[in-house]
Protein backbone atom coordinates (compact mmCIF):
# COMPACT_ATOMS: atom_id res chain seq x y z
CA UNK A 1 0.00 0.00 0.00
CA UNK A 2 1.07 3.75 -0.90
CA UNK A 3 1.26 6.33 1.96
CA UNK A 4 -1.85 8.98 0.77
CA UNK A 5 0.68 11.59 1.86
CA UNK A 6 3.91 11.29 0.06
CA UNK A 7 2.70 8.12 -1.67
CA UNK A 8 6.24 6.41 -0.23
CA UNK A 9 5.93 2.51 0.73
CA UNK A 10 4.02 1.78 4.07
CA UNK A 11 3.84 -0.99 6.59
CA UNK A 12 1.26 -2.54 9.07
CA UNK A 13 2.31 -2.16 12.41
CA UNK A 14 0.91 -3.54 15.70
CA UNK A 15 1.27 -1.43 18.99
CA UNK A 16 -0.45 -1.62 22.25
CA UNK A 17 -2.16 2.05 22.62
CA UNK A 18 -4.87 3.74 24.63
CA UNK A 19 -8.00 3.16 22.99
CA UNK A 20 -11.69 4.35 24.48
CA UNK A 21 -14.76 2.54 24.55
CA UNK A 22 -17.62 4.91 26.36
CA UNK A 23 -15.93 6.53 29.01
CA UNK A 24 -13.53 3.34 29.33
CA UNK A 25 -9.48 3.81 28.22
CA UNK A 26 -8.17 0.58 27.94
CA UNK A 27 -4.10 -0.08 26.48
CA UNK A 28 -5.26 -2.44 23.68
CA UNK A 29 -2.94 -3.90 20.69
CA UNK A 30 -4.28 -1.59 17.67
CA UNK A 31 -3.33 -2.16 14.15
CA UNK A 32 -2.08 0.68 11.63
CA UNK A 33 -0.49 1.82 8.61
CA UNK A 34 3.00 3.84 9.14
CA UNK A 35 4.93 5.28 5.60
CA UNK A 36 8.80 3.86 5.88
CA UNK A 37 9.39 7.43 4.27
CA UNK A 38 7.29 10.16 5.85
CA UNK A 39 6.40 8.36 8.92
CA UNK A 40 2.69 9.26 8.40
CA UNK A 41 0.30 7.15 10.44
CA UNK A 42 -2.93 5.88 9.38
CA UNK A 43 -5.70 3.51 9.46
CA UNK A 44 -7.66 1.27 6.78
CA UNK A 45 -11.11 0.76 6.92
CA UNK A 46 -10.87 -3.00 8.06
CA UNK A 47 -8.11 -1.71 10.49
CA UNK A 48 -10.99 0.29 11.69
CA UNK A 49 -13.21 -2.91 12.10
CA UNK A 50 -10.52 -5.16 13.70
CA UNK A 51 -9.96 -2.47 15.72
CA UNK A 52 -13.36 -2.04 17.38
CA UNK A 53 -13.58 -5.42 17.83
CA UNK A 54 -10.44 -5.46 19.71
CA UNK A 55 -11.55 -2.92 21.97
CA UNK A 56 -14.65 -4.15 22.96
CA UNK A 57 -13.18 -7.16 23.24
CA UNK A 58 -11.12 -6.37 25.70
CA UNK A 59 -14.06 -4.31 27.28
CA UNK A 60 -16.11 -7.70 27.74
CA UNK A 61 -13.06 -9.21 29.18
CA UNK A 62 -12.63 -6.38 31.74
CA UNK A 63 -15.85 -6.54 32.97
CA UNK A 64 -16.50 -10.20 32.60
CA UNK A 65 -19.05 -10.37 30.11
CA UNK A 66 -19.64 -13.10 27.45
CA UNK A 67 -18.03 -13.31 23.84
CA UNK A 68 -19.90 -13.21 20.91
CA UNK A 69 -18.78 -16.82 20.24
CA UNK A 70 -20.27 -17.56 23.29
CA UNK A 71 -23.86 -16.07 22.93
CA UNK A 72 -23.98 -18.13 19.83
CA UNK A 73 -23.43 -21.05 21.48
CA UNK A 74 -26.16 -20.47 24.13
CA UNK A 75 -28.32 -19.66 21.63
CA UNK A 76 -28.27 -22.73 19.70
CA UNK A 77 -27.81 -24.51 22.75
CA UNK A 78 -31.54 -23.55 23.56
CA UNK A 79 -32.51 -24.28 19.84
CA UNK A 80 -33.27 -20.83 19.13
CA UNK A 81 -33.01 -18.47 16.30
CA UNK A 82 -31.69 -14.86 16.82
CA UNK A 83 -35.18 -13.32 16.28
CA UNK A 84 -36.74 -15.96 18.95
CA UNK A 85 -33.85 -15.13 21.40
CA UNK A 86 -35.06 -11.26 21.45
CA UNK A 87 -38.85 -11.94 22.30
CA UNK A 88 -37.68 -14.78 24.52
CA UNK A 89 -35.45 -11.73 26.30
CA UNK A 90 -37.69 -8.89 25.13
CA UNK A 91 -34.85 -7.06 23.51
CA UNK A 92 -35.25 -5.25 20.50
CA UNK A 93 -35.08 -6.33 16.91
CA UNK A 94 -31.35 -7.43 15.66
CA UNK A 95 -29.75 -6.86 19.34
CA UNK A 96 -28.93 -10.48 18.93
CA UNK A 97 -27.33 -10.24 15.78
CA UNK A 98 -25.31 -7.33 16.73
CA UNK A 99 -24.48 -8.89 20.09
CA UNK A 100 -23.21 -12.33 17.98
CA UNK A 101 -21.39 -10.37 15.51
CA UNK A 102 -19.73 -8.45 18.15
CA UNK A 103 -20.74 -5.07 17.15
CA UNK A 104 -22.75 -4.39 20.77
CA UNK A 105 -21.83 -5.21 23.77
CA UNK A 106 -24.95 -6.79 26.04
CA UNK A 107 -25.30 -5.00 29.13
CA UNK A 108 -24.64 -6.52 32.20
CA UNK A 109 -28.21 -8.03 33.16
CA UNK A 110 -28.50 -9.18 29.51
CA UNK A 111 -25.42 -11.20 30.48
CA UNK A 112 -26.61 -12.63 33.57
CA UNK A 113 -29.87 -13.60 31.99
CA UNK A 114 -27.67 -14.85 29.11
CA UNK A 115 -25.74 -17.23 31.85
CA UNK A 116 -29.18 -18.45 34.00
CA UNK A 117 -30.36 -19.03 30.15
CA UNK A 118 -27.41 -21.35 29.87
CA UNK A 119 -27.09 -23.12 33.12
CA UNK A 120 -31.23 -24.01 33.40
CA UNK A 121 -32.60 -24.07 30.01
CA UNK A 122 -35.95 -24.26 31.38
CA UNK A 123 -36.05 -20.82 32.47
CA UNK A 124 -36.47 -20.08 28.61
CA UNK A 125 -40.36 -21.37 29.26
CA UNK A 126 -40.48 -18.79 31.99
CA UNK A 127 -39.34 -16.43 29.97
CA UNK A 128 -41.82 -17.30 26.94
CA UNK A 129 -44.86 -17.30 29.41
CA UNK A 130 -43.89 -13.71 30.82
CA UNK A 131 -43.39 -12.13 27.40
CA UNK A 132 -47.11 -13.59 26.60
CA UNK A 133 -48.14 -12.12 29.47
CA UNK A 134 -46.39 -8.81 28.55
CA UNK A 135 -47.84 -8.89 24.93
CA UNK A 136 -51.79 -9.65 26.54
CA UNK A 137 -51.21 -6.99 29.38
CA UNK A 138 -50.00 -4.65 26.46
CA UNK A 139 -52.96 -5.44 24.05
CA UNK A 140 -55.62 -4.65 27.24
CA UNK A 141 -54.33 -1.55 27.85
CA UNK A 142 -54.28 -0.22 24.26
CA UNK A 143 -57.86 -1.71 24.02
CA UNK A 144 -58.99 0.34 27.35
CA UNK A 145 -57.56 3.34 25.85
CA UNK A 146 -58.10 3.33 22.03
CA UNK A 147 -61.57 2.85 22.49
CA UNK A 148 -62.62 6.04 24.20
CA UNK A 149 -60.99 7.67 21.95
CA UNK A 150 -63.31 9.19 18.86
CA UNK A 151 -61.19 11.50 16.37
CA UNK A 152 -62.80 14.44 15.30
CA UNK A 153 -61.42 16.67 12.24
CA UNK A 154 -62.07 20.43 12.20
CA UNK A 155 -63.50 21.82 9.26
């Protein structure tokens, strides 16, 4: 690859560096592109990627939350797809899919719920049951309230 500065010959180079993630600095391994003639430093796009990933990598590890790898495995552990996972947990649509691909990290009671989900797979009927619940509760309420209502237009 050409430096885009002086268009001299450049290298990749790995060094650990500060790196934020929220309000977190962690010293993480980052990769870059340095020119052998200018010295210029800068970044691909895929460096970008690999880079995120490393840093909230090492932001799951820090506060002891599970890998994407991981979350896949529970998943199909429970014989679930990703869309059946989010109603199961009532999360929103594609959390799962961002959570598996690493690009969000769960929060912390995602996590936990993640881990009961894993140790007592039967909790996932709990789970089901509540959501039905939620989703009936949800319906009443809309039914109570959209029915009083009468729309009037102003001519």
């Amino acid at each position: 690859m050409k430096c885009i500065i002086c268009g001299g010959h450049t290298k990749e180079v790995k060094q650990n560096r500060p790196s934020k993630y929220g309000t977190e600095v962690m010293d993480v391994e980052r990769n870059f592109s340095q020119c052998a003639d200018c010295g210029e430093e800068f970044v691909s796009p895929a460096q970008i990627r690999e880079n995120s990933r490393t840093v909230k990598n090492e932001f799951r590890k820090k506060y002891a939350l599970l890998a994407p790898e991981r979350i896949v495995e529970i998943r199909k552990k429970l014989g679930l797809s990703q869309a059946d996972l989010e109603r199961a947990l009532g999360a929103g649509e594609k959390v799962v899919v961002r959570w598996e691909s690493g690009k969000v990290i769960q929060s912390g009671g995602m996590d936990i719920m993640l881990r009961v989900l894993d140790r007592d797979p039967s909790v996932l009927k709990w789970l089901q049951q509540i959501q039905e619940m939620r989703a009936a509760e949800k319906e009443d309420y809309k039914h109570k309230h959209d029915s009083g209502r009468q729309v009037t237009c102003a001519v």
